[in-house]
Protein backbone atom coordinates (compact mmCIF):
# COMPACT_ATOMS: atom_id res chain seq x y z
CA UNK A 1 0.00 0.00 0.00
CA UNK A 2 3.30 2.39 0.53
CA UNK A 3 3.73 2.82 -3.02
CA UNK A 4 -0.15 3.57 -3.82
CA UNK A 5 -0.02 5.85 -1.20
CA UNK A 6 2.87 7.73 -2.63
CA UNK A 7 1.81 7.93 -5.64
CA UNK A 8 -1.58 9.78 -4.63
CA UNK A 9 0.43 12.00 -2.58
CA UNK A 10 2.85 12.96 -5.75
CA UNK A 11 0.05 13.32 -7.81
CA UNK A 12 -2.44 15.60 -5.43
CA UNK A 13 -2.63 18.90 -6.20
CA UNK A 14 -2.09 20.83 -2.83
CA UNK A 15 -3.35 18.87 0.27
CA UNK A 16 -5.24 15.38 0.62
CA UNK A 17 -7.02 14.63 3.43
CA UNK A 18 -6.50 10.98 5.25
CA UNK A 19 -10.30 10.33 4.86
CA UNK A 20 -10.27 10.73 1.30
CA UNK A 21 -6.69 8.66 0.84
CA UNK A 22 -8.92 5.84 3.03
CA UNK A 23 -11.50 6.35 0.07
CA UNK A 24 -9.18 5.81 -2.47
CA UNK A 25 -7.07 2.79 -0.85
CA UNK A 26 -10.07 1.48 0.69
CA UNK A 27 -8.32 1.47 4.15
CA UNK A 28 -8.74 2.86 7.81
CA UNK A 29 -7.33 6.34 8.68
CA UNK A 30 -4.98 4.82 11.22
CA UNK A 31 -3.59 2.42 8.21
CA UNK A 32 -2.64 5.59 6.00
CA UNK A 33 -1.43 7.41 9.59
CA UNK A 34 0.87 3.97 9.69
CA UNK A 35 2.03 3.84 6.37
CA UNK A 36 2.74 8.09 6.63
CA UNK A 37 4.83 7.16 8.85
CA UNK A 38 6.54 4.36 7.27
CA UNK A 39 7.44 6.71 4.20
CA UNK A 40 9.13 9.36 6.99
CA UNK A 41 10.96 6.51 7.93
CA UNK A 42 12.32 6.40 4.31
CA UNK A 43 13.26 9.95 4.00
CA UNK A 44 10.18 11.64 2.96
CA UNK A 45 9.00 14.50 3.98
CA UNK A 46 5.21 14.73 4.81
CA UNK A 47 3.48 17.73 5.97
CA UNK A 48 0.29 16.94 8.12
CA UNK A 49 -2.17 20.17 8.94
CA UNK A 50 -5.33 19.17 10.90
CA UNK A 51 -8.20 19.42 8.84
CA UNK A 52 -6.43 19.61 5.68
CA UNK A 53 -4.53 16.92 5.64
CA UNK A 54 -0.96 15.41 4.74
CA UNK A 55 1.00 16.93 1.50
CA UNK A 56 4.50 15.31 0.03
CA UNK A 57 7.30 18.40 0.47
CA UNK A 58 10.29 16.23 -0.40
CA UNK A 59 11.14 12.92 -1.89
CA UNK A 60 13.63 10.58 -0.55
CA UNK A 61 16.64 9.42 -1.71
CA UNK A 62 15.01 5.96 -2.20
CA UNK A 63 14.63 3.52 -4.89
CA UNK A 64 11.02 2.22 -4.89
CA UNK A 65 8.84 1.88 -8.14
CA UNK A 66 7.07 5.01 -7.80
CA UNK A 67 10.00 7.34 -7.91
CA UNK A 68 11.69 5.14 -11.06
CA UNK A 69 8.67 3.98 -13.05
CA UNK A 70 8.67 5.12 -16.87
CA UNK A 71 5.66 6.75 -17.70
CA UNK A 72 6.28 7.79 -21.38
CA UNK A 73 3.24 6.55 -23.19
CA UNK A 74 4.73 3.53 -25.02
CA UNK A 75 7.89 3.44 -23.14
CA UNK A 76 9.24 -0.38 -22.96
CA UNK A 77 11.75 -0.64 -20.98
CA UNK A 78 11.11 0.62 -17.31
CA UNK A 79 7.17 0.27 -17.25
CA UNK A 80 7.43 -3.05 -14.81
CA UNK A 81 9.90 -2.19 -11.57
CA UNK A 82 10.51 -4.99 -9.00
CA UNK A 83 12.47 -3.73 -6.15
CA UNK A 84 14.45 -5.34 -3.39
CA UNK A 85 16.21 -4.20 -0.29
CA UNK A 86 18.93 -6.48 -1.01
CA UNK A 87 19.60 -9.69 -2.90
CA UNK A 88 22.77 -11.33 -3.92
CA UNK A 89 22.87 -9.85 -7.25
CA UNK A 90 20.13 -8.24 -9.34
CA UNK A 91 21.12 -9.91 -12.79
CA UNK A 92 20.73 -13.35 -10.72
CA UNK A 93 17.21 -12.58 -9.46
CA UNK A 94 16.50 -11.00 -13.11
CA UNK A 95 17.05 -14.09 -14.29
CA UNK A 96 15.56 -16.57 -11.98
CA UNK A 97 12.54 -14.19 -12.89
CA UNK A 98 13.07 -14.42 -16.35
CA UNK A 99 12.89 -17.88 -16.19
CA UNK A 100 9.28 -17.98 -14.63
CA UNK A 101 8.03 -15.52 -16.95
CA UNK A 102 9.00 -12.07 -16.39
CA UNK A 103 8.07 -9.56 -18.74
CA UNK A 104 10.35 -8.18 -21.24
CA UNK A 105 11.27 -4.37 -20.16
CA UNK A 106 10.90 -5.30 -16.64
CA UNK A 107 13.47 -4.14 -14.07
CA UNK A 108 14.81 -5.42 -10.99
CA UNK A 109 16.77 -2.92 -8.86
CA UNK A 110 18.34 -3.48 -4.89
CA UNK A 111 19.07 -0.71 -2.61
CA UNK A 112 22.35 -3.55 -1.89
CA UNK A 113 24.12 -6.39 -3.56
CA UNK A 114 26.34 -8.38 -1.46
CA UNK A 115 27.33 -10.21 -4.60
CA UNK A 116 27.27 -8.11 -6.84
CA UNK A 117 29.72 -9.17 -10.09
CA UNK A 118 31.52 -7.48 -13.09
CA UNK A 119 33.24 -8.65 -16.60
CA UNK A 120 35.59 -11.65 -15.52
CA UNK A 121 33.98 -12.76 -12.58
CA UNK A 122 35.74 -9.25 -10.80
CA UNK A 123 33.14 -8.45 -7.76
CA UNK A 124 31.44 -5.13 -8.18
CA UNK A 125 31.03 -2.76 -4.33
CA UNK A 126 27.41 -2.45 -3.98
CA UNK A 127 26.39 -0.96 -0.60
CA UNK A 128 23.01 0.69 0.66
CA UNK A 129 22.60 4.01 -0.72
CA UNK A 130 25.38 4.37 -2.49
CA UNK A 131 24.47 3.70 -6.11
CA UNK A 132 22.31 2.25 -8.57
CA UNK A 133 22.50 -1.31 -8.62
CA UNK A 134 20.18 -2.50 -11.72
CA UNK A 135 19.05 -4.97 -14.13
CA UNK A 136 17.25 -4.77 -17.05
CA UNK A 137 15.22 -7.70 -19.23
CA UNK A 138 15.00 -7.63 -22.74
CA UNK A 139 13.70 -10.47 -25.24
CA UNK A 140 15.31 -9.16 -28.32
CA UNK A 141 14.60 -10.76 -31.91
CA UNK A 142 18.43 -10.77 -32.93
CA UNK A 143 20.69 -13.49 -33.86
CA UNK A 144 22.93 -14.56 -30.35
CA UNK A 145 26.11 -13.14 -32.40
CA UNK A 146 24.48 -9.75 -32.32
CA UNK A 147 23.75 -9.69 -28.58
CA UNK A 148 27.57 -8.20 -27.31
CA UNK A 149 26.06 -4.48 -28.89
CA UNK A 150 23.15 -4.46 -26.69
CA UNK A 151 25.84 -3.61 -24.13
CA UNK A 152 26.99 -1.10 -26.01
CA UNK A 153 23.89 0.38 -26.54
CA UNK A 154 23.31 0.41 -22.14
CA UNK A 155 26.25 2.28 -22.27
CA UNK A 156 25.67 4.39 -24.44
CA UNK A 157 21.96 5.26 -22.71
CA UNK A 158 24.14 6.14 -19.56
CA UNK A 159 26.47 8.24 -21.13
CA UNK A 160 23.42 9.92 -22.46
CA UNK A 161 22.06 10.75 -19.14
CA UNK A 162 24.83 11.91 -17.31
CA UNK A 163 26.07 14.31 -20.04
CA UNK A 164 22.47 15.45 -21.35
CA UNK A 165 20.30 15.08 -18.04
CA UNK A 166 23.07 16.12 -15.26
CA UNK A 167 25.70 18.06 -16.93
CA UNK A 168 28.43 15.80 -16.59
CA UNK A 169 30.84 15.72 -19.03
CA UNK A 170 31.74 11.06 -19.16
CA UNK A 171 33.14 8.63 -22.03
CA UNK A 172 32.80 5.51 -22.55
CA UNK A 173 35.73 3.24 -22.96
CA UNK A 174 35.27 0.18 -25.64
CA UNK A 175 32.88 -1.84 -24.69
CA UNK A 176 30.76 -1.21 -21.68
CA UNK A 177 32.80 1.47 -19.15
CA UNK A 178 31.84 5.00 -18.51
CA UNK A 179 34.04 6.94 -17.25
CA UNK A 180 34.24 10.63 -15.43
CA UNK A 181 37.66 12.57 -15.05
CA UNK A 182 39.60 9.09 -16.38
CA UNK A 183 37.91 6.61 -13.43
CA UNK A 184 35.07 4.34 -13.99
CA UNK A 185 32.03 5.42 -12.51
CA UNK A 186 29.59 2.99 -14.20
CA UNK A 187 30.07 -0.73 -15.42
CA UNK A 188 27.49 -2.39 -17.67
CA UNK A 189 27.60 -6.62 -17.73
CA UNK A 190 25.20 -8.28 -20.35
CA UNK A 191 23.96 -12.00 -20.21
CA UNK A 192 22.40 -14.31 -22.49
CA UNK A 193 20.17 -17.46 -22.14
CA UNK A 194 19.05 -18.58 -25.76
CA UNK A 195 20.12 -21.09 -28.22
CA UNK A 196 22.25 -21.70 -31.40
CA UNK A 197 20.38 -19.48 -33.58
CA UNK A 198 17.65 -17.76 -31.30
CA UNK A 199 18.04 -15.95 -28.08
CA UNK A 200 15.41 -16.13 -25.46
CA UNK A 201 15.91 -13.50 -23.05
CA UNK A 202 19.02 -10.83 -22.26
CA UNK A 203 19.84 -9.52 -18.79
CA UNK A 204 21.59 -5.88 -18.86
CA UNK A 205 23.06 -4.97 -15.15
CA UNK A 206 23.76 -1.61 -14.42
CA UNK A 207 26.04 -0.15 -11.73
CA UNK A 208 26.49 3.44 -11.42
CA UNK A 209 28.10 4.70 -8.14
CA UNK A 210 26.81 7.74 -6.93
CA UNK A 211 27.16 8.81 -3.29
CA UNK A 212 30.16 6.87 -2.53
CA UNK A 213 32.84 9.06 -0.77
CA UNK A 214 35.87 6.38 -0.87
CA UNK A 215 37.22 3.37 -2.35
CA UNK A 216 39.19 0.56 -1.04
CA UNK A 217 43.08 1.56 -1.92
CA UNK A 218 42.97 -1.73 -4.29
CA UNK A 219 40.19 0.59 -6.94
CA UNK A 220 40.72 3.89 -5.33
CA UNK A 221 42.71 5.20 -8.52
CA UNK A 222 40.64 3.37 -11.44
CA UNK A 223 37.06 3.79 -9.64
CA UNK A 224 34.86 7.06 -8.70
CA UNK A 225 31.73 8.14 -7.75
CA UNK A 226 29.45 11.33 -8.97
CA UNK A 227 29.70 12.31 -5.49
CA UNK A 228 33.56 12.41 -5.56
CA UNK A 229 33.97 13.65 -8.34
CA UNK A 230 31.09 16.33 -8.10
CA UNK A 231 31.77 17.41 -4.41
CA UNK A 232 27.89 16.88 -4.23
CA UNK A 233 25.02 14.22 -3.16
CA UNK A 234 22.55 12.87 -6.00
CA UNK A 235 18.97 11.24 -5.84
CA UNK A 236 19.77 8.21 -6.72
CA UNK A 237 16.11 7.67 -8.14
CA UNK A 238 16.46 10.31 -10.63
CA UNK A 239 19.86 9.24 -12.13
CA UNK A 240 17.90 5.38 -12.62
CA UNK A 241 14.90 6.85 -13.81
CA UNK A 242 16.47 9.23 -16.61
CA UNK A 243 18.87 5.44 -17.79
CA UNK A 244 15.58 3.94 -17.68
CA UNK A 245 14.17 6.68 -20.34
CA UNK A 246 17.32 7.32 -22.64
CA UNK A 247 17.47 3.30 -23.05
CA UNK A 248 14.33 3.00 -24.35
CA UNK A 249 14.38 5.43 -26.93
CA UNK A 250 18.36 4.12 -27.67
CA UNK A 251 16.82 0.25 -27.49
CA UNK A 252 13.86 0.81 -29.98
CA UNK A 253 15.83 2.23 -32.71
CA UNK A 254 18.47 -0.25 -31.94
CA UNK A 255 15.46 -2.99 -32.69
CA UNK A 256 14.65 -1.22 -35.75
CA UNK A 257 18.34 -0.97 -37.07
CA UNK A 258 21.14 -2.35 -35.22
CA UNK A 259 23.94 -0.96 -34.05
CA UNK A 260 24.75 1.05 -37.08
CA UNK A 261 21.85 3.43 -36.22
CA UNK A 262 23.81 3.88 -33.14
CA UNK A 263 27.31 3.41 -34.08
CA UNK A 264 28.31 7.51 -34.51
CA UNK A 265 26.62 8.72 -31.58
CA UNK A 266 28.85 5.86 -29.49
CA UNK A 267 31.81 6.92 -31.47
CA UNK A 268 31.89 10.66 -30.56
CA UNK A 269 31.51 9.52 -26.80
CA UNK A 270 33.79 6.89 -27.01
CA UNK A 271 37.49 7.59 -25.49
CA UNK A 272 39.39 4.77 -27.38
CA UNK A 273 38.63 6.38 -30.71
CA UNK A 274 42.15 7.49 -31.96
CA UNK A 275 43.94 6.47 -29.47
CA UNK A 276 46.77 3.78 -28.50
CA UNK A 277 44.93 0.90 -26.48
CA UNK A 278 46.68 -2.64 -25.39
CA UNK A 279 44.49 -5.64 -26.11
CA UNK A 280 44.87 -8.60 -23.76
CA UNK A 281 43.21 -12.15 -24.41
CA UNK A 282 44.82 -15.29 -23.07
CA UNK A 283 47.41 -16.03 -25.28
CA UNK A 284 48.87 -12.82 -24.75
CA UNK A 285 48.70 -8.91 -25.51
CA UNK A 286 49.53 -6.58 -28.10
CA UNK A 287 49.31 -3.06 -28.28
CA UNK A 288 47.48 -1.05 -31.24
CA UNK A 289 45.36 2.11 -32.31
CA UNK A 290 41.77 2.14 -31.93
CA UNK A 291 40.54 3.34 -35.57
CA UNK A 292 36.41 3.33 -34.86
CA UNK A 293 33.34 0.82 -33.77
CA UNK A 294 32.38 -1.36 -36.81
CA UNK A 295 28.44 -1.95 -37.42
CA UNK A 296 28.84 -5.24 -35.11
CA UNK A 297 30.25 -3.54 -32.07
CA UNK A 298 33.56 -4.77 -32.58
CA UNK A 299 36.38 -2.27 -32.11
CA UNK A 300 38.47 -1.93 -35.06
CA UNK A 301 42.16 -1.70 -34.40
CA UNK A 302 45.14 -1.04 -36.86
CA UNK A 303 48.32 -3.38 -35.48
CA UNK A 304 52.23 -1.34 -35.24
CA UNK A 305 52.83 -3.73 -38.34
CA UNK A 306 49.76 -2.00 -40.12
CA UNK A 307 47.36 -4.86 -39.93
CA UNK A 308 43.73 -3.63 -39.48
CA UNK A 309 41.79 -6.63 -37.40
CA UNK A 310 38.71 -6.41 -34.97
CA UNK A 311 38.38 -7.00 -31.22
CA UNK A 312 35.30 -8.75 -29.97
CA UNK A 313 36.57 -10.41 -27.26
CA UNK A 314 38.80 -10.46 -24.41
CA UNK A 315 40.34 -7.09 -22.41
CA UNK A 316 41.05 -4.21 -23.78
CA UNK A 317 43.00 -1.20 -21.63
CA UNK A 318 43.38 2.11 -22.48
CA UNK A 319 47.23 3.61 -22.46
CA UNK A 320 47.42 6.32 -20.57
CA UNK A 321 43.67 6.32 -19.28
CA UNK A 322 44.33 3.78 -16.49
């Protein structure tokens, strides 16, 4: 009933009185006085005049579906938000969930992961109220081989927000980093369950840190929050709600076209364009220039012995950014 609640008190114009939220949720006027209270727990802040009744002054810094839901008529992704306090990882429960059914678009997000993962199996910091911990399900007609630019496309969705919605100048680094002053703030991990020729559901995790004010010395000089490197807190809500919005639009024309439709506006964000990179894979490393993003995804690279090739796979490290 929390979230119903909110939602009428977001969406009254001025004052509602607790006999006429009763009305509406078809509850006792010492159930909404209970559940008031349970959102001041949270952080909100609820004014309450006798005879007039209670009126929202300012949201929390909470994720809940209310404050994240997509509302754009149409909108795909972000329409269906399952949150959790905590869970082990969100792309786990996404899809266990996906598994029994879960709705393409849907979203599972965690105020906490305590095992929360990255590319290689590398453990991503997820700790209560700190960031935006995230997973998104999408049932995309493509071929499996087309899947690794769906990541690219998640990235390029949160680039989008923090440069158009927040001011704040990040990159991307080939595939799936963001980064903000030459740290990574944001790392995107994409996974598939499908078959040889058909795929039947994606998972796309998300984790942005926001209000994190250190890191262990281990990440402290290749990882950074908006908060560090802002000097200032964000509502964590509204940084998942506008990634929510710029992936849809970025997801649907993907759909329609692939990742050429994409592939410039990636480019022009992306930091590796240009620029020396060393590629490690198993058998080794080598170090190259990054010429651009192909129509695939791949990254295009031109060898010191002037051999152009592609890299799909594997790590790829920026000189000089690290």
């Amino acid at each position: 009933m929390k979230d119903e609640l909110l939602e009428l008190l977001k969406n009254a114009d001025g004052y509602i009185s607790g006999e006429e939220i009763g009305e509406k949720l078809k509850v006792s006027r010492s159930a909404v006085w209970k559940e008031i209270n349970a959102l001041r727990e949270d952080g909100y802040i609820i004014d309450a005049v006798t005879n007039r009744g209670y009126m929202l002054k300012e949201s929390a810094d909470v994720l809940n579906r209310v404050e994240i839901k997509n509302n754009i008529p149409g909108a795909l992704i972000g329409t269906n938000i399952v949150c959790f306090d905590e869970v082990d990882s969100t792309n786990e429960v996404c899809k266990k969930m996906a598994s029994e059914g879960l709705e393409e678009g849907s979203v599972i997000v965690a105020e906490c992961q305590n095992g929360g993962k990255g590319r290689l199996g590398r453990k991503w910091v997820s700790q209560k109220g700190d960031g935006v911990w995230m997973s998104i399900l999408l049932k995309p007609d493509v071929n499996p081989a087309g899947i690794s630019s769906i990541t690219l496309a998640a990235g390029l969705a949160v680039c989008f927000t923090l440069r158009n919605d927040f001011g704040i100048q990040s990159d991307i680094k080939w595939p799936n980093d963001i980064l903000l002053n030459n740290k990574k703030i944001c790392g995107i991990l994409t996974e598939m369950s499908g078959q040889i020729a058909k795929v039947d559901y994606v998972v796309v995790g998300i984790g942005i840190n926001v209000n994190i004010e250190s890191f262990p010395d281990g990440i402290k000089n290749t990882a950074t929050s908006l908060c560090i490197e802002t000097g200032k807190k964000f509502k964590r809500s509204e940084i998942a709600k506008n990634v929510l919005k710029n992936f849809d639009s970025v997801y649907k024309r993907f759909q329609k076209d692939g990742f050429k439709c994409i592939k410039q506006e990636y480019e022009d964000m992306c930091i590796n364009i240009g620029k020396r990179v060393r590629v490690i894979k198993h058998d080794g490393s080598f170090e190259a220039t990054a010429l651009e993003v192909n129509n695939n995804g791949e990254l295009v690279i031109m060898k010191d012995n002037g051999e152009i090739t592609t890299v799909f796979s594997g790590e790829v490290s920026v000189r000089g950014v690290y």
